[in-house]
PDB file of N, CA and C in Angstrom:
ATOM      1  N   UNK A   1      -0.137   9.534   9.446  1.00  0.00           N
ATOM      2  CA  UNK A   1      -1.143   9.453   8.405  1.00  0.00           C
ATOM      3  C   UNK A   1      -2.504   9.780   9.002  1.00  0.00           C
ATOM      4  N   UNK A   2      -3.121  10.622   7.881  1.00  0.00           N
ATOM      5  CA  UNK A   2      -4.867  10.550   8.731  1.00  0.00           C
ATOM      6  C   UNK A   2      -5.266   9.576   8.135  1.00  0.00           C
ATOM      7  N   UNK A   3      -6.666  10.024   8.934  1.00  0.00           N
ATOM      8  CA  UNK A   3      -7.626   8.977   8.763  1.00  0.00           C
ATOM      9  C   UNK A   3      -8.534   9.385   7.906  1.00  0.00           C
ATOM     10  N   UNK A   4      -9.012   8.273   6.773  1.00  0.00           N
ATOM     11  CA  UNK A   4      -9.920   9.271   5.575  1.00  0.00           C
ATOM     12  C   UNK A   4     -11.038   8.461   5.423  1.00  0.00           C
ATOM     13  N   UNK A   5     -11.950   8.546   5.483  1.00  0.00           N
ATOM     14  CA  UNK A   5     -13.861   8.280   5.618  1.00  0.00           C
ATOM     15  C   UNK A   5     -13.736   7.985   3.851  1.00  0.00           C
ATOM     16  N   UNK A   6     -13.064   7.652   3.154  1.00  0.00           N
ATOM     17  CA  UNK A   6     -13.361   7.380   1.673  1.00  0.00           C
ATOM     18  C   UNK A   6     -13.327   5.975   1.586  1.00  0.00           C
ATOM     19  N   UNK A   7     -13.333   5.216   0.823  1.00  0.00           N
ATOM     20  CA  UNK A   7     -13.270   3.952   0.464  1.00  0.00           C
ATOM     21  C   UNK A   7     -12.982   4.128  -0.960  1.00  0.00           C
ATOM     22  N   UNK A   8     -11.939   3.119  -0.695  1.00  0.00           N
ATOM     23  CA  UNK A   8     -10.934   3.095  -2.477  1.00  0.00           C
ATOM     24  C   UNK A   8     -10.996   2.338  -3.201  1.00  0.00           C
ATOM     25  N   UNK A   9     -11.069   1.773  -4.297  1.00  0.00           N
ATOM     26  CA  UNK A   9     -11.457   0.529  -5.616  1.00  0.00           C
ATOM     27  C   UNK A   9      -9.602  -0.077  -5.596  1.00  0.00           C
ATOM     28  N   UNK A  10     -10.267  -0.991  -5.604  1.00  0.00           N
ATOM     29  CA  UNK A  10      -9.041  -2.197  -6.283  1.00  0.00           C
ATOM     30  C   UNK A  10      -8.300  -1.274  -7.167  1.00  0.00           C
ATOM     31  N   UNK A  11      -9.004  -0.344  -8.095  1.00  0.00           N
ATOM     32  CA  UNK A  11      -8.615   0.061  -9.213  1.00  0.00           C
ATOM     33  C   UNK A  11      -7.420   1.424  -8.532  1.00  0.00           C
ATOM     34  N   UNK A  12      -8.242   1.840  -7.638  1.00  0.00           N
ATOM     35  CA  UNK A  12      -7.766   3.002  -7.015  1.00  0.00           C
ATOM     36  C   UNK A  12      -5.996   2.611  -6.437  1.00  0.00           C
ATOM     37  N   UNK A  13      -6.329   1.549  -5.699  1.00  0.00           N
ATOM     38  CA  UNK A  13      -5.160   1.072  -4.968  1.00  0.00           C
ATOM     39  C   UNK A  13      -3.848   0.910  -6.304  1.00  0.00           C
ATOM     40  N   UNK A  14      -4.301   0.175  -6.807  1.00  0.00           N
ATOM     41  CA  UNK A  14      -3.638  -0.302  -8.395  1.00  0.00           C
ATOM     42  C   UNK A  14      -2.514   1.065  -8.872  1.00  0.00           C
ATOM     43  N   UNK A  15      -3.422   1.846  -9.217  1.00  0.00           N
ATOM     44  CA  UNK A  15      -3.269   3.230  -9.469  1.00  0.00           C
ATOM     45  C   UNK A  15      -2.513   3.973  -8.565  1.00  0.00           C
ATOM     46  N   UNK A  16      -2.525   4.038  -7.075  1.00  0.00           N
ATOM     47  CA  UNK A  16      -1.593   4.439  -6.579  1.00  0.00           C
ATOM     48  C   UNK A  16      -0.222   3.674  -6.298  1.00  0.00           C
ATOM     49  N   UNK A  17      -0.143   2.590  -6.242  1.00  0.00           N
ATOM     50  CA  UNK A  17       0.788   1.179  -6.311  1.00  0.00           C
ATOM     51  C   UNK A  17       1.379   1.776  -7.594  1.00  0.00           C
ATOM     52  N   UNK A  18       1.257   2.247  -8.577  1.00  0.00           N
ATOM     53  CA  UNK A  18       2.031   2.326  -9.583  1.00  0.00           C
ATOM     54  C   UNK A  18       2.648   3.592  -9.598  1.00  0.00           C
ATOM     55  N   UNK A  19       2.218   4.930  -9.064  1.00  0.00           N
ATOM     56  CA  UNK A  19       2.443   5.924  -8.700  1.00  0.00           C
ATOM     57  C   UNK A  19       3.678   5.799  -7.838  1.00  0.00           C
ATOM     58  N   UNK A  20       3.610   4.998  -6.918  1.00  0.00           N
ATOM     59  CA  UNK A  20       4.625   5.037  -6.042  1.00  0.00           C
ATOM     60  C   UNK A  20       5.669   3.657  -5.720  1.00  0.00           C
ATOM     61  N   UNK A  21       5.294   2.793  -7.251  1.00  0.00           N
ATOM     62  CA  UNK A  21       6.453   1.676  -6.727  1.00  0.00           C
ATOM     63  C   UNK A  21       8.053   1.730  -6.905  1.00  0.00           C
ATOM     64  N   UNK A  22       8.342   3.165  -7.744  1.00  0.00           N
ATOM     65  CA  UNK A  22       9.831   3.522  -7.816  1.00  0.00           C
ATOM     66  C   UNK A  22      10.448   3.630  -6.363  1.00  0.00           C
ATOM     67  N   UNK A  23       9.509   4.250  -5.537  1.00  0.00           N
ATOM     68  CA  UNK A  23       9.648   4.568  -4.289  1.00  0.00           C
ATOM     69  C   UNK A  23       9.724   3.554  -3.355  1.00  0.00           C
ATOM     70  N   UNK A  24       9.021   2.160  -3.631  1.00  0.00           N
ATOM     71  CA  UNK A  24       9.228   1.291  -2.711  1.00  0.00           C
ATOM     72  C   UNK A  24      10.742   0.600  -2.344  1.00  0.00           C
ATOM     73  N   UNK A  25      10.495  -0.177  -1.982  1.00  0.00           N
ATOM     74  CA  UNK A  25      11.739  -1.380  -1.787  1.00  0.00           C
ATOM     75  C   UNK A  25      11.437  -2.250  -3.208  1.00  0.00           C
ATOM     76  N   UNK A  26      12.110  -2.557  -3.813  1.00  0.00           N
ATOM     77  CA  UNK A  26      11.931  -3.941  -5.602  1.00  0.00           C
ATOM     78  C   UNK A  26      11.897  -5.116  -4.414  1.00  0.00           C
ATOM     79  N   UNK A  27      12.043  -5.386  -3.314  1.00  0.00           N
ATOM     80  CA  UNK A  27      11.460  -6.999  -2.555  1.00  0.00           C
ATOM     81  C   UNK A  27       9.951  -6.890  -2.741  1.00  0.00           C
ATOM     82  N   UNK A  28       9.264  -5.864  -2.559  1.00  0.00           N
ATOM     83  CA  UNK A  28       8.059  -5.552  -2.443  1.00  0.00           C
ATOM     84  C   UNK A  28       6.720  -5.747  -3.594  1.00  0.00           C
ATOM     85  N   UNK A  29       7.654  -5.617  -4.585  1.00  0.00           N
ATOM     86  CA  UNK A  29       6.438  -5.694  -5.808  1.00  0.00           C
ATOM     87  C   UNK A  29       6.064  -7.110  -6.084  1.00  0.00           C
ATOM     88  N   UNK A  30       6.581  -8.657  -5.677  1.00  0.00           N
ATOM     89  CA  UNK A  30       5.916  -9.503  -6.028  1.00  0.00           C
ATOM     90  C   UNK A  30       4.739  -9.605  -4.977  1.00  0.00           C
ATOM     91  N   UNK A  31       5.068  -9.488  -3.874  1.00  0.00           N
ATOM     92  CA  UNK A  31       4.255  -8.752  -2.551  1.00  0.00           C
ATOM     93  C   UNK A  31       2.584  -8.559  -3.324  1.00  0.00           C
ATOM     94  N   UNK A  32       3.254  -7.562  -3.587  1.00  0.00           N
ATOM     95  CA  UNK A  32       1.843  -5.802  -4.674  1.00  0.00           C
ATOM     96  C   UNK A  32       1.464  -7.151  -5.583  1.00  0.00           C
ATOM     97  N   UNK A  33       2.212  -7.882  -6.590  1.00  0.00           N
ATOM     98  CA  UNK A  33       1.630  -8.540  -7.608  1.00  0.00           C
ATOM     99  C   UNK A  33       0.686  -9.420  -7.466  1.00  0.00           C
ATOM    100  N   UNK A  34       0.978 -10.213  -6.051  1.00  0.00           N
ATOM    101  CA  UNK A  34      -0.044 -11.421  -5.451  1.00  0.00           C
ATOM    102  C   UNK A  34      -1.545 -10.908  -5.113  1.00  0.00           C
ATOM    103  N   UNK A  35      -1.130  -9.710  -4.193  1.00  0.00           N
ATOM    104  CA  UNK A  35      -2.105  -8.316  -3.754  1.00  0.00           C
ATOM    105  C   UNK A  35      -3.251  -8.424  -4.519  1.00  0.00           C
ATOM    106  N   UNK A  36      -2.714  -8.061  -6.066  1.00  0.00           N
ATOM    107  CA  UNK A  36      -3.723  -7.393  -6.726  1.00  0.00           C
ATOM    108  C   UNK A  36      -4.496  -8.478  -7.730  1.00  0.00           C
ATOM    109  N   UNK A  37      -3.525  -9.745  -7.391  1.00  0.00           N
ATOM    110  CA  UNK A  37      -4.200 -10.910  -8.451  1.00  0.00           C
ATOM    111  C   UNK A  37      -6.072 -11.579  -7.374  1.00  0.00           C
ATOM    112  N   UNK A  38      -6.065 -11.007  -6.374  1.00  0.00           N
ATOM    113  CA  UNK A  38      -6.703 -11.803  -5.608  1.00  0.00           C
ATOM    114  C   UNK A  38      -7.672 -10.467  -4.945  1.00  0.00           C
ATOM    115  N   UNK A  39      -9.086 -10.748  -4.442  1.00  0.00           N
ATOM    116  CA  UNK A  39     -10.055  -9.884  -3.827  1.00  0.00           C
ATOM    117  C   UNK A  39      -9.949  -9.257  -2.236  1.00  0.00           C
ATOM    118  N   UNK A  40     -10.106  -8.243  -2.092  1.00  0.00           N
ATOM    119  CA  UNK A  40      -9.651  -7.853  -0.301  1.00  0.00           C
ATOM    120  C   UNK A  40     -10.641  -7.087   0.124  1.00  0.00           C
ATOM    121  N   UNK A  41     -11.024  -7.305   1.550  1.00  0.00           N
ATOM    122  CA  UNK A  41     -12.126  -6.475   2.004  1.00  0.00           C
ATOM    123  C   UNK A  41     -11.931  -4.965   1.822  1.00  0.00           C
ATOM    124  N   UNK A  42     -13.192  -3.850   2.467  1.00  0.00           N
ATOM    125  CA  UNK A  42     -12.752  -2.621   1.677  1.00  0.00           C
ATOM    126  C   UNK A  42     -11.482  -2.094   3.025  1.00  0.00           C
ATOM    127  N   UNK A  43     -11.224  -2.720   4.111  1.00  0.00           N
ATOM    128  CA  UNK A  43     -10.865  -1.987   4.915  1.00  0.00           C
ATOM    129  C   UNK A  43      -9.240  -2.280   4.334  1.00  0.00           C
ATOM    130  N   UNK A  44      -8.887  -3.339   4.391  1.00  0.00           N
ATOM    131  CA  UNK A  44      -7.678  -3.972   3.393  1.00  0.00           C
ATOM    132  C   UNK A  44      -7.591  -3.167   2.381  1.00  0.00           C
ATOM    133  N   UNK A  45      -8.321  -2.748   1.655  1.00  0.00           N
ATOM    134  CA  UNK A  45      -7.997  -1.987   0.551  1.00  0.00           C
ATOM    135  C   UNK A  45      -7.747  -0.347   0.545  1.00  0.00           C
ATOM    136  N   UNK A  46      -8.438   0.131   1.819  1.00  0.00           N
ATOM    137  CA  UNK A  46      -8.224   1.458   2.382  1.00  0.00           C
ATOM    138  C   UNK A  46      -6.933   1.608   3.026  1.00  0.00           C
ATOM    139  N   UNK A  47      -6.477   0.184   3.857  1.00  0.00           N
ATOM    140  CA  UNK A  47      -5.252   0.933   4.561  1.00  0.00           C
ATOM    141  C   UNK A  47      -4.168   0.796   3.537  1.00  0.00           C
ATOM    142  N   UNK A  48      -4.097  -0.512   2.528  1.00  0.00           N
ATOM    143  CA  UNK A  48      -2.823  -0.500   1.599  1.00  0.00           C
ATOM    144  C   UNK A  48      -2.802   0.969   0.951  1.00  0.00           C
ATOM    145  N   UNK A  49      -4.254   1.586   0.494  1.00  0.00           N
ATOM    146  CA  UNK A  49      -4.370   2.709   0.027  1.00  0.00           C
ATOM    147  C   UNK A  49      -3.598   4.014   0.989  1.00  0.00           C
ATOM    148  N   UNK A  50      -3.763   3.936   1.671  1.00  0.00           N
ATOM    149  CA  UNK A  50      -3.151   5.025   2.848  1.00  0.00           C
ATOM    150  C   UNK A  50      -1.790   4.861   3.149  1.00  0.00           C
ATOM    151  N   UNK A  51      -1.420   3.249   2.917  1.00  0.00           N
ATOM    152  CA  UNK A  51       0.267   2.960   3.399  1.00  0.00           C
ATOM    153  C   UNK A  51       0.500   3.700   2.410  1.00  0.00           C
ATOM    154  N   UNK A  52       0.360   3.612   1.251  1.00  0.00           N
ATOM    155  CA  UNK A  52       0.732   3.446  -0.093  1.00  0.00           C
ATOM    156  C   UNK A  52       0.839   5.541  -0.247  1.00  0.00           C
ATOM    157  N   UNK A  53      -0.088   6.381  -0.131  1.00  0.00           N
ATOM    158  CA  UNK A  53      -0.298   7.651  -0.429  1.00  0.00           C
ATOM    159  C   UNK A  53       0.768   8.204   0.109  1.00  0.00           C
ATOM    160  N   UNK A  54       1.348   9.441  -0.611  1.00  0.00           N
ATOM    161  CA  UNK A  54       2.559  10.451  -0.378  1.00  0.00           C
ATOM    162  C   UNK A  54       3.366   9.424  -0.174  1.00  0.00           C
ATOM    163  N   UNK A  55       3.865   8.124  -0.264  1.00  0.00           N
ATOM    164  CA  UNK A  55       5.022   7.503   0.281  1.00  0.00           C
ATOM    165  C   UNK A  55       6.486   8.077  -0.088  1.00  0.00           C
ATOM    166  N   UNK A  56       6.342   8.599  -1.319  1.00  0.00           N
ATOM    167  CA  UNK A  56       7.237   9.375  -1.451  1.00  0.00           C
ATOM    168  C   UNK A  56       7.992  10.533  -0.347  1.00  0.00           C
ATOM    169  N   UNK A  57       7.106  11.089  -0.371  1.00  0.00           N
ATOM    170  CA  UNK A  57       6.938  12.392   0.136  1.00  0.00           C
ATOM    171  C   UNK A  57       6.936  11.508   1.915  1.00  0.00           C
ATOM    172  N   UNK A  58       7.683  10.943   2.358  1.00  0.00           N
ATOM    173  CA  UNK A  58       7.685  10.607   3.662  1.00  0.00           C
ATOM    174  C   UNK A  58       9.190  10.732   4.190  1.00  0.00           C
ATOM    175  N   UNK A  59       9.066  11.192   5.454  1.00  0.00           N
ATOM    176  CA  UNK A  59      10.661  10.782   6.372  1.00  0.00           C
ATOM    177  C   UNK A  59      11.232   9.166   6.168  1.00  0.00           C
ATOM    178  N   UNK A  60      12.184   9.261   6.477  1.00  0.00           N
ATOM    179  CA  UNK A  60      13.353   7.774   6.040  1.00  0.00           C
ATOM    180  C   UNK A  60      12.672   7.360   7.261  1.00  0.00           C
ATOM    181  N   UNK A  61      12.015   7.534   8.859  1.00  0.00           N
ATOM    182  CA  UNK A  61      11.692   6.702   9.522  1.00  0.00           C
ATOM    183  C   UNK A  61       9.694   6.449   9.222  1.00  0.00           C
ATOM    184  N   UNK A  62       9.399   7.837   8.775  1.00  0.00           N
ATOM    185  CA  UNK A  62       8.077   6.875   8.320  1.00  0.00           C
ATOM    186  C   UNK A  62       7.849   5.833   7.118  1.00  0.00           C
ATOM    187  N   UNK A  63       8.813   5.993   6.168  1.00  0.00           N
ATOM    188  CA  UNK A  63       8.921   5.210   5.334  1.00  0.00           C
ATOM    189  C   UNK A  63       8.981   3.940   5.819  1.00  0.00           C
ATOM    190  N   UNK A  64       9.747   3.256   6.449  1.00  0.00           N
ATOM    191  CA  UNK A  64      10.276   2.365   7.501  1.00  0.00           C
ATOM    192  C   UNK A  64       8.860   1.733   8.042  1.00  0.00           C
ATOM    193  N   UNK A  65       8.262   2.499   8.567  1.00  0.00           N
ATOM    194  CA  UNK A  65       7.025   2.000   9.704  1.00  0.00           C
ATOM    195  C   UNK A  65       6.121   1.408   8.720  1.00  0.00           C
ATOM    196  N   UNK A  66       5.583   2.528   7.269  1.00  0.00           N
ATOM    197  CA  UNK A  66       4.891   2.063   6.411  1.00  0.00           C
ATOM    198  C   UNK A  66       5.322   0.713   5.682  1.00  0.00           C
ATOM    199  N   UNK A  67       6.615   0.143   5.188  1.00  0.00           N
ATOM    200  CA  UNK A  67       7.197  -0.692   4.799  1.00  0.00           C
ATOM    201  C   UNK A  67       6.824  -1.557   5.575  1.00  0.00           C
ATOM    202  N   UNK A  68       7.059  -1.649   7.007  1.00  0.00           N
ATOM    203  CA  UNK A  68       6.799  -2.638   7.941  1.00  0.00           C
ATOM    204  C   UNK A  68       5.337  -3.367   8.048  1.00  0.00           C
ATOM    205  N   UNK A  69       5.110  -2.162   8.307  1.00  0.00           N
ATOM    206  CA  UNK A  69       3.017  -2.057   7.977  1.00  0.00           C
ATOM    207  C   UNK A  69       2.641  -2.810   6.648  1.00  0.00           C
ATOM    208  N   UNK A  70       2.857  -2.565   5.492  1.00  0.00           N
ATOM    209  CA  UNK A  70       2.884  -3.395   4.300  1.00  0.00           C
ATOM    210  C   UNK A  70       3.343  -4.331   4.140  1.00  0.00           C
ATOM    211  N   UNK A  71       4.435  -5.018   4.983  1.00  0.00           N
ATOM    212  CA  UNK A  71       4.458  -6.157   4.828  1.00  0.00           C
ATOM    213  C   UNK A  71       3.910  -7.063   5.604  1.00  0.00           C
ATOM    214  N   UNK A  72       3.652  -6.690   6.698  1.00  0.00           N
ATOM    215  CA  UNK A  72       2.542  -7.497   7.498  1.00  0.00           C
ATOM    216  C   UNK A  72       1.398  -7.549   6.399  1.00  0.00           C
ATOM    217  N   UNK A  73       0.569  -6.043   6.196  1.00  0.00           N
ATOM    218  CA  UNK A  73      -0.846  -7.055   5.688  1.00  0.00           C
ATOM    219  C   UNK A  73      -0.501  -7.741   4.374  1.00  0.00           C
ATOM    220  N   UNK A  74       0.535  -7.257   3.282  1.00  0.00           N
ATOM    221  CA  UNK A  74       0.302  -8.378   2.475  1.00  0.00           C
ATOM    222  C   UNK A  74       1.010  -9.279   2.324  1.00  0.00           C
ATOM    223  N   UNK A  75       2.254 -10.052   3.250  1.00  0.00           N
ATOM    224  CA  UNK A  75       2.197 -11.322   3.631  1.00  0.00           C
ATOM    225  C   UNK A  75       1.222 -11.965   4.742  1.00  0.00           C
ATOM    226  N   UNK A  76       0.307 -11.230   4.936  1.00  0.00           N
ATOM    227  CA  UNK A  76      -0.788 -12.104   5.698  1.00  0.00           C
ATOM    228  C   UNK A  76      -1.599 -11.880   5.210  1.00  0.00           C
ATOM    229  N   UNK A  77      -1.875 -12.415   3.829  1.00  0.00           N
ATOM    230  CA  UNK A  77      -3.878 -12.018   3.014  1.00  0.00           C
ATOM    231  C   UNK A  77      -3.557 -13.462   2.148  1.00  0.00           C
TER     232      UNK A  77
END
């Protein structure tokens, strides 16, 4: 993944979270649901944004890393 100098809205994240939750794991969305009930700094909100982008469009082992990655930060917020 690069690295992107943007900063993304709650709204933004939201928006891609829905784009791509067919694609996730279904363990994951109460995960996303807690996520989005509650406020996160912008850097928190940039990387879920970045786990979250093309996830589709990823290899079966980056998928994996990103999954992993997502569940660390949002069982730890």
């Amino acid at each position: 993944m690069s690295e992107c100098k943007l900063d993304h809205s709650h709204e933004e994240v939201m928006k891609k979270y829905e784009q791509q939750k067919d694609y996730l794991p279904s363990d994951m969305e109460p995960l996303f649901q807690q996520f989005f009930d509650k406020e996160h700094t912008q850097d928190i909100l940039n990387e879920v944004f970045h786990l979250l982008k093309k996830y589709d469009l990823s290899s079966v082992d980056e998928k994996n890393e990103r999954e992993n990655r997502l569940n660390l930060v949002l069982k730890n917020l």
